[in-house]
C-alpha atoms as a PDB file:
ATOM      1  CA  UNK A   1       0.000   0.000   0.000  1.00  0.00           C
ATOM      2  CA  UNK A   2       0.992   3.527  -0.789  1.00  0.00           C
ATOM      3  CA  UNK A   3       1.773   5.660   2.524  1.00  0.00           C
ATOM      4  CA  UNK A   4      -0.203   8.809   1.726  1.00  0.00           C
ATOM      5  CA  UNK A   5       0.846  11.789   4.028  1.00  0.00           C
ATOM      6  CA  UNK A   6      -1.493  13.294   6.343  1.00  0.00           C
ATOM      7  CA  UNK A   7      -3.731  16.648   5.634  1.00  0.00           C
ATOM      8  CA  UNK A   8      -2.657  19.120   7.398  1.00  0.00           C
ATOM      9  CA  UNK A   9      -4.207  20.172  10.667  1.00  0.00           C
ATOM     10  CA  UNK A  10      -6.413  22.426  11.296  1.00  0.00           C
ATOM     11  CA  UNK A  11      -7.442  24.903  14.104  1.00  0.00           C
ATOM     12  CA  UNK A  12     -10.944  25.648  14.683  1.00  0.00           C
ATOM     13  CA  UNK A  13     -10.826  28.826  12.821  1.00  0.00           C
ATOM     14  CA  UNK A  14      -9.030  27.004   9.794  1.00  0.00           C
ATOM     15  CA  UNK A  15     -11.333  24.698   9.358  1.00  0.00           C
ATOM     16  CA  UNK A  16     -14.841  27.557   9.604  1.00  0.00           C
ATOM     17  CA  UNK A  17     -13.256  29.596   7.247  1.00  0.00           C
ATOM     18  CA  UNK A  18     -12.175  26.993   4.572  1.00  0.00           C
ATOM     19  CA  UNK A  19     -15.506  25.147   5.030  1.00  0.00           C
ATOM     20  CA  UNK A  20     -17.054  28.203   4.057  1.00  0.00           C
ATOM     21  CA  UNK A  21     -14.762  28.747   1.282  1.00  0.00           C
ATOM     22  CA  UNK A  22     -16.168  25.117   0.554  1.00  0.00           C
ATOM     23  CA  UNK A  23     -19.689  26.198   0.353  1.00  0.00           C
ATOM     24  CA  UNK A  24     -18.866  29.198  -1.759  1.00  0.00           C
ATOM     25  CA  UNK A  25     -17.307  27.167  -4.420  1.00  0.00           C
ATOM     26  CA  UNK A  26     -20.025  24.718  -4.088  1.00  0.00           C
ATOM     27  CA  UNK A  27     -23.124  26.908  -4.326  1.00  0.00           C
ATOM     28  CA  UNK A  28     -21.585  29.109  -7.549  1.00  0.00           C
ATOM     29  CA  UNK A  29     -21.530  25.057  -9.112  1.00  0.00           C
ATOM     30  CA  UNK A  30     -25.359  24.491  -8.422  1.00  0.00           C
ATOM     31  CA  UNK A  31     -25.911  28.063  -9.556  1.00  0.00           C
ATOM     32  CA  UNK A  32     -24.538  27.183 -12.994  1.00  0.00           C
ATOM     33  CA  UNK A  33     -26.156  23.961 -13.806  1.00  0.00           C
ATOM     34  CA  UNK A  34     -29.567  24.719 -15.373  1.00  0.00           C
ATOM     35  CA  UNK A  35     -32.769  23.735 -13.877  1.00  0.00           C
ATOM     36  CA  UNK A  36     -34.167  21.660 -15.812  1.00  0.00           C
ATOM     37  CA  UNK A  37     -30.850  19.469 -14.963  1.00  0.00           C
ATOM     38  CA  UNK A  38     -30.913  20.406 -11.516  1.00  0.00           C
ATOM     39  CA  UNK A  39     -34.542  19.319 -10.604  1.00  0.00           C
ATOM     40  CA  UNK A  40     -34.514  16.049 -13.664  1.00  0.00           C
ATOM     41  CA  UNK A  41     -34.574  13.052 -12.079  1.00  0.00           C
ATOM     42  CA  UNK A  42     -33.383  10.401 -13.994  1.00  0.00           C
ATOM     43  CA  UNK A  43     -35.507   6.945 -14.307  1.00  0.00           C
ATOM     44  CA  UNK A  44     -35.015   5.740 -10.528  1.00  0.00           C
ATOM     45  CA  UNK A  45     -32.550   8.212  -9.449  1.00  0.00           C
ATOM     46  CA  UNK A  46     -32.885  11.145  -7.554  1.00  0.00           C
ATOM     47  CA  UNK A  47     -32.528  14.513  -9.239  1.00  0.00           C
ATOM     48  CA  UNK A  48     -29.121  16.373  -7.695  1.00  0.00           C
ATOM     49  CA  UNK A  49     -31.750  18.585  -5.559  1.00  0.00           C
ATOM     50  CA  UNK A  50     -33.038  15.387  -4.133  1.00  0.00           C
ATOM     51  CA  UNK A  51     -29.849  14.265  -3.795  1.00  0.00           C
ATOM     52  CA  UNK A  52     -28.231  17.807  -2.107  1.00  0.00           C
ATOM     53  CA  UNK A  53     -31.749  18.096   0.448  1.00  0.00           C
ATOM     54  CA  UNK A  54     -30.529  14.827   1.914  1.00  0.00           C
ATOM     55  CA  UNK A  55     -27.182  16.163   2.412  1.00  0.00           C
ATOM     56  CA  UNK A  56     -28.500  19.180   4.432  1.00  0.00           C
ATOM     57  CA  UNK A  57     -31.277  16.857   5.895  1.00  0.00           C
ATOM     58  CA  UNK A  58     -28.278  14.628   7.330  1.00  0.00           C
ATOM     59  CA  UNK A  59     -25.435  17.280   8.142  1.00  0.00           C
ATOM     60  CA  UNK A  60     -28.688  18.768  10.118  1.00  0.00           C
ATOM     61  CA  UNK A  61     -29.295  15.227  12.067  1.00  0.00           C
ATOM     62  CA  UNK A  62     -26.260  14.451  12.852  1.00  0.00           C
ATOM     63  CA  UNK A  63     -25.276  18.165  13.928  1.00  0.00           C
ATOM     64  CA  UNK A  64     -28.178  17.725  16.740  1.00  0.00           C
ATOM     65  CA  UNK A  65     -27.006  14.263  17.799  1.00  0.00           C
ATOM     66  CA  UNK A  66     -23.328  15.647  18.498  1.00  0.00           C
ATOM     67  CA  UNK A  67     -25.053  18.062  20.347  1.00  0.00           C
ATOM     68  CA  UNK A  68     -26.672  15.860  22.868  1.00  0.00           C
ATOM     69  CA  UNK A  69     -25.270  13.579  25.434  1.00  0.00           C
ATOM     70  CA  UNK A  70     -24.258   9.934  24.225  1.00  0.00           C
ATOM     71  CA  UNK A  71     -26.564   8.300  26.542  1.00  0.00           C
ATOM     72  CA  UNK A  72     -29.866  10.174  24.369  1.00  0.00           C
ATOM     73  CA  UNK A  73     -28.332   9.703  20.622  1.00  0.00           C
ATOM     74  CA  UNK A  74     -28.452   5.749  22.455  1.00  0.00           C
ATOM     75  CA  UNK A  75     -31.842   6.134  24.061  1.00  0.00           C
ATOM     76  CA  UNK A  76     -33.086   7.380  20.553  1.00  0.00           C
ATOM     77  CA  UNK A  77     -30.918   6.095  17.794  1.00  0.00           C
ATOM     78  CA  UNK A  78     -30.688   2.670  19.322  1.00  0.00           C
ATOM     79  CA  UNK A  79     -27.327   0.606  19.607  1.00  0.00           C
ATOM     80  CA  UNK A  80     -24.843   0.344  16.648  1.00  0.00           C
ATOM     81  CA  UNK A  81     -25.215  -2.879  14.796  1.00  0.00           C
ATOM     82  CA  UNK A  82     -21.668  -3.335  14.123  1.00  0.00           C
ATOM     83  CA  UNK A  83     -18.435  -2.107  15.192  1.00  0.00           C
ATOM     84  CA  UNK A  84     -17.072   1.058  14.111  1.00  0.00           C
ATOM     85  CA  UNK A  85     -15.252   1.081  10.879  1.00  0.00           C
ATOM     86  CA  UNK A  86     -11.244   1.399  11.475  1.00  0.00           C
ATOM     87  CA  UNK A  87      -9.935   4.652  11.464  1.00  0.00           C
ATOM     88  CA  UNK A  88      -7.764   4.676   7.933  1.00  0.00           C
ATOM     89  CA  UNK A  89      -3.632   4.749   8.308  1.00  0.00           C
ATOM     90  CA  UNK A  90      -2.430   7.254   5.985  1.00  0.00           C
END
């Protein structure tokens, strides 16, 4: 396997800004794809604004379970099925 070297860290602030820079670049893409390819969704597919609600829908989610104590997200969410995935060694 290829040894990959590790991003670089980031502080707090880092990381706001270029996830915002993130967004930016990402919204100015949606704004240039037309509509009627935006909203199409393709025979059993969902259209990319199906596809980009359930991103928000799911950053939102999980922003609200990091927010509560573990013992709720259990109460609620029930208990994990499996075991965590490994963390990858880059």
């Amino acid at each position: 396997m290829i040894q990959q070297p590790l991003p670089p860290t980031l502080n707090i602030e880092e990381i706001l800004r270029e996830s915002e820079k993130a967004f930016q670049r990402f919204t100015a893409f949606c704004k240039e794809i037309p509509a009627d390819t935006f909203f199409r969704e393709p025979a059993g597919h969902w259209s990319i604004a199906q596809n980009l609600q359930h991103l928000v829908i799911c950053t939102k989610t999980a922003t609200a379970a990091y927010a509560l104590p573990r013992f709720l997200v259990r109460l609620f969410g029930g208990k994990p099925n499996r075991p965590s995935a490994p963390i990858p060694n880059w």
